[in-house]
Structure formats: structure tokens, C-alpha cells
C-alpha atoms as a PDB file:
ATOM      1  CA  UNK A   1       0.000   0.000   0.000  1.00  0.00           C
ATOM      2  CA  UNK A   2       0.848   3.751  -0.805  1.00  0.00           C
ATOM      3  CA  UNK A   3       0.290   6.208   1.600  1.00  0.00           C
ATOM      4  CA  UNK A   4      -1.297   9.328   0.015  1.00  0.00           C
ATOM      5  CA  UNK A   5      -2.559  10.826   3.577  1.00  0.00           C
ATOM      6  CA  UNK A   6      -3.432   9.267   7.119  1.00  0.00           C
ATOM      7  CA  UNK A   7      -6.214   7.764   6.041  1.00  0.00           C
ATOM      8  CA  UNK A   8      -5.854   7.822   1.771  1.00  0.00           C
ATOM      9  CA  UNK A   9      -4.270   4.575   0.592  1.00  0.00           C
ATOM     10  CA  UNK A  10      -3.411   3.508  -2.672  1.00  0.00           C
ATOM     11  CA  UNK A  11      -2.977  -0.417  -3.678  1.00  0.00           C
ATOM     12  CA  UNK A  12      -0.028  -1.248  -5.443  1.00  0.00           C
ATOM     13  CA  UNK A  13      -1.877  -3.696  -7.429  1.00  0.00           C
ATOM     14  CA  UNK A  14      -3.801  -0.796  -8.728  1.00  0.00           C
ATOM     15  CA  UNK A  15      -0.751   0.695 -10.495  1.00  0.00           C
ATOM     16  CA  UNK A  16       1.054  -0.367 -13.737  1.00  0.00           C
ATOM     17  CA  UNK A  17       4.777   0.602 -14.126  1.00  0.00           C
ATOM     18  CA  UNK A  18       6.623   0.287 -17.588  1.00  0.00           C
ATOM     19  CA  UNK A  19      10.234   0.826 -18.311  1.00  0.00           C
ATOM     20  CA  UNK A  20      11.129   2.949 -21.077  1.00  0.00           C
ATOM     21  CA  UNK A  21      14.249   4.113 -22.399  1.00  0.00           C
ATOM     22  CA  UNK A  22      15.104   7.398 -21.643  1.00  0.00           C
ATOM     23  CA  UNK A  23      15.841  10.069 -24.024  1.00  0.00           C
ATOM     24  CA  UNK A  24      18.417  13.145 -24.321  1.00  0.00           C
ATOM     25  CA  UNK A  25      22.501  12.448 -23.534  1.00  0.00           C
ATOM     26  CA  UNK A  26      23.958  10.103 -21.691  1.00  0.00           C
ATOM     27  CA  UNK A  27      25.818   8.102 -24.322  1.00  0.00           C
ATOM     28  CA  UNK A  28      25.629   4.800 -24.645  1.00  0.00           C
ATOM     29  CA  UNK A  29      23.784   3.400 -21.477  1.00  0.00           C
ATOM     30  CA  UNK A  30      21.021   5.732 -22.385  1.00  0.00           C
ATOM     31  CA  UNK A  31      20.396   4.058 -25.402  1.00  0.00           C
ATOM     32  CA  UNK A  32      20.706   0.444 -24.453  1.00  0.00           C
ATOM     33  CA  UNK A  33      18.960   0.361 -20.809  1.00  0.00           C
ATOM     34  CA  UNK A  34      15.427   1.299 -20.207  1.00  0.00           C
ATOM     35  CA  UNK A  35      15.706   3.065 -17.165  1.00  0.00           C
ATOM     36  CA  UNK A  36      13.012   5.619 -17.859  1.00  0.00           C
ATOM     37  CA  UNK A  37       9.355   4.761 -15.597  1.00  0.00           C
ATOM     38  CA  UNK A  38       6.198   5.191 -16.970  1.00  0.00           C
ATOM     39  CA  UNK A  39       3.380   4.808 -14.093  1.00  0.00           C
ATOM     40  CA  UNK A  40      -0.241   4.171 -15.203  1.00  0.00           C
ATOM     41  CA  UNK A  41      -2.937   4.533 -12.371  1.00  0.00           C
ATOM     42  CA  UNK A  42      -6.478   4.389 -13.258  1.00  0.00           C
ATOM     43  CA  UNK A  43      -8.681   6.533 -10.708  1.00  0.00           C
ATOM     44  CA  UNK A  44     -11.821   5.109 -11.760  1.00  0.00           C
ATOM     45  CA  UNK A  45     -11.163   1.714 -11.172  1.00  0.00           C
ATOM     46  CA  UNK A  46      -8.574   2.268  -8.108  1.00  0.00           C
ATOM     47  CA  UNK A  47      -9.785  -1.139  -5.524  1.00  0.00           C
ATOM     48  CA  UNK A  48      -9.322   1.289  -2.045  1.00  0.00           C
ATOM     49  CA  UNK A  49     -10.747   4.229  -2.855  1.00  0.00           C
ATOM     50  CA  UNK A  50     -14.659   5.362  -1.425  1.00  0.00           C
ATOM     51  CA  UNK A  51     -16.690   7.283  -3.660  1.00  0.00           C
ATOM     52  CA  UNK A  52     -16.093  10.493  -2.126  1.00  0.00           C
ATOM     53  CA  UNK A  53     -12.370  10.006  -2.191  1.00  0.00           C
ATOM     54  CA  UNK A  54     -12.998   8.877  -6.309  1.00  0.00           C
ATOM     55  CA  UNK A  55     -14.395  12.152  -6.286  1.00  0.00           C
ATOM     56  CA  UNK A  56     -12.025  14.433  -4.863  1.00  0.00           C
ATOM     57  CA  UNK A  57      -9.089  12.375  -7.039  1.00  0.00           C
ATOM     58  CA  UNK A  58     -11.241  13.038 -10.405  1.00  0.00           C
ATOM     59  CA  UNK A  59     -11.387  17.277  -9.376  1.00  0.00           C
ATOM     60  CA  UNK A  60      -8.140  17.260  -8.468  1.00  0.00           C
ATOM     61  CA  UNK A  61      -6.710  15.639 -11.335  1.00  0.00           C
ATOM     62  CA  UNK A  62      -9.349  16.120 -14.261  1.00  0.00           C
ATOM     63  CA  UNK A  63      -7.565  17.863 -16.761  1.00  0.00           C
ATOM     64  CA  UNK A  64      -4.404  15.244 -16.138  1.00  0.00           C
ATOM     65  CA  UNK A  65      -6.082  12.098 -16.814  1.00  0.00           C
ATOM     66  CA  UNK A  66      -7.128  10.578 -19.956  1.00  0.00           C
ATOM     67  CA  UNK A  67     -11.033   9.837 -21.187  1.00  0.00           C
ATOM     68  CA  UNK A  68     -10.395   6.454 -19.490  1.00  0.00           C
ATOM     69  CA  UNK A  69      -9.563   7.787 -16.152  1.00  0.00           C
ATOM     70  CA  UNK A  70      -5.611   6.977 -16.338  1.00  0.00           C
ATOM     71  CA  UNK A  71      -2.962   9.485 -14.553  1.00  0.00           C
ATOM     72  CA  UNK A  72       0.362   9.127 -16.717  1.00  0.00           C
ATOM     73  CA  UNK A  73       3.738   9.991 -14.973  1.00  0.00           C
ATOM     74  CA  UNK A  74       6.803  10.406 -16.374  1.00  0.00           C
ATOM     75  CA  UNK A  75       9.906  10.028 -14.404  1.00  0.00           C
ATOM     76  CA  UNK A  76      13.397  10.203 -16.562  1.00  0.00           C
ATOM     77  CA  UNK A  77      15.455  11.950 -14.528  1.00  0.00           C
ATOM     78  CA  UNK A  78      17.835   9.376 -12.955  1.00  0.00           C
ATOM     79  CA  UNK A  79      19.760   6.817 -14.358  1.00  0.00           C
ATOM     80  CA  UNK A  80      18.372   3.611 -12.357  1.00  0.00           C
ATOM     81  CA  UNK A  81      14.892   2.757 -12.468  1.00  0.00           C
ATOM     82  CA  UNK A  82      14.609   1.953  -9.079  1.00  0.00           C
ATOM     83  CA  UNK A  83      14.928   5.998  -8.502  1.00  0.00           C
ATOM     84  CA  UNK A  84      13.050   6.435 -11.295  1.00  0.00           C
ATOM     85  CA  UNK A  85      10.174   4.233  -9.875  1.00  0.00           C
ATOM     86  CA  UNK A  86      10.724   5.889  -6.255  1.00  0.00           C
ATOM     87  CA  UNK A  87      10.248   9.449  -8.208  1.00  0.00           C
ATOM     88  CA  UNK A  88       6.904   8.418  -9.978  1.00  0.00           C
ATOM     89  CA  UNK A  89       5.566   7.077  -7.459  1.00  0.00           C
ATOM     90  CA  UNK A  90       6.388  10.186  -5.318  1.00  0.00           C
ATOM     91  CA  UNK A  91       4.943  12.447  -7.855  1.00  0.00           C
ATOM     92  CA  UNK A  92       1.645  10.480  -7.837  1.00  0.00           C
ATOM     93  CA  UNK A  93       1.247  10.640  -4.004  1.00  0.00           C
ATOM     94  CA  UNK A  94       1.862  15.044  -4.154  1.00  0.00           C
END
């Protein structure tokens, strides 16, 4: 679980990570590891979430999310995924 507040919790199962290669310089690791996360949550569908906590996730984030309901984050800006994970996922709880 992913705490977004004291009583807010987000499942892990609930979130889809992809690794990507990253763009811009950084020679040849950049172009041969995929270090680069992309994190996929879909608010609609999220397993822990009440209705009215649904709701305040959809205001919050309406113009970010796609007609499906999914919140895309992009985190490039380290050069192991595990930071680049830890990033996206900290970007997601803010």
C-alpha cells in the first residue's frame, strides 16, 4: 500500500509501471537500458478508494487524466529505475 494521507491509501496492485528508455545524452547506457518509468494509475477503477475520495481524485486531477480515467507519470530523470520508480511514485502521491 501507498500512503497518500493518514487515512488515503493507494494499492499497489492498482498501479502499472513500464520501463522505457530514456531520451536526451547520456551516451551509450542511455540508449541500451530502459531506465526511464512510466506509471499508469487508473482513478476510476482504483480497488481502495470510497466514492467520495474517487471524487475528490477526479477534481483534483481532471484535466491530467485521460477519457479512461488513467494518470500518466513520467519520471526520466535518474539513471536507475529503481529511482526512477521511487520518483513516480512520489509524484503520484503530491
Amino acid at each position: 500500500m501507498i500512503d497518500v494521507t493518514d487515512n488515503i491509501f493507494i494499492d499497489e496492485n492498482d498501479i502499472e509501471l513500464r520501463f522505457i528508455r530514456s531520451s536526451g545524452p547520456g551516451g551509450q547506457h542511455v540508449n541500451k537500458v530502459s531506465t526511464a518509468v512510466q506509471l499508469r494509475f487508473n482513478v476510476l477503477i482504483a480497488t481502495t478508494f470510497s466514492e467520495d475520495v474517487r471524487d475528490l481524485f477526479l477534481a483534483k486531477l481532471g484535466n491530467r487524466l485521460t477519457d479512461a480515467g488513467d494518470l500518466l507519470i513520467v519520471a526520466r530523470e535518474f539513471r536507475s529505475q529503481e529511482k526512477n520508480r521511487s520518483a513516480a511514485i512520489q509524484r503520484l502521491v503530491e
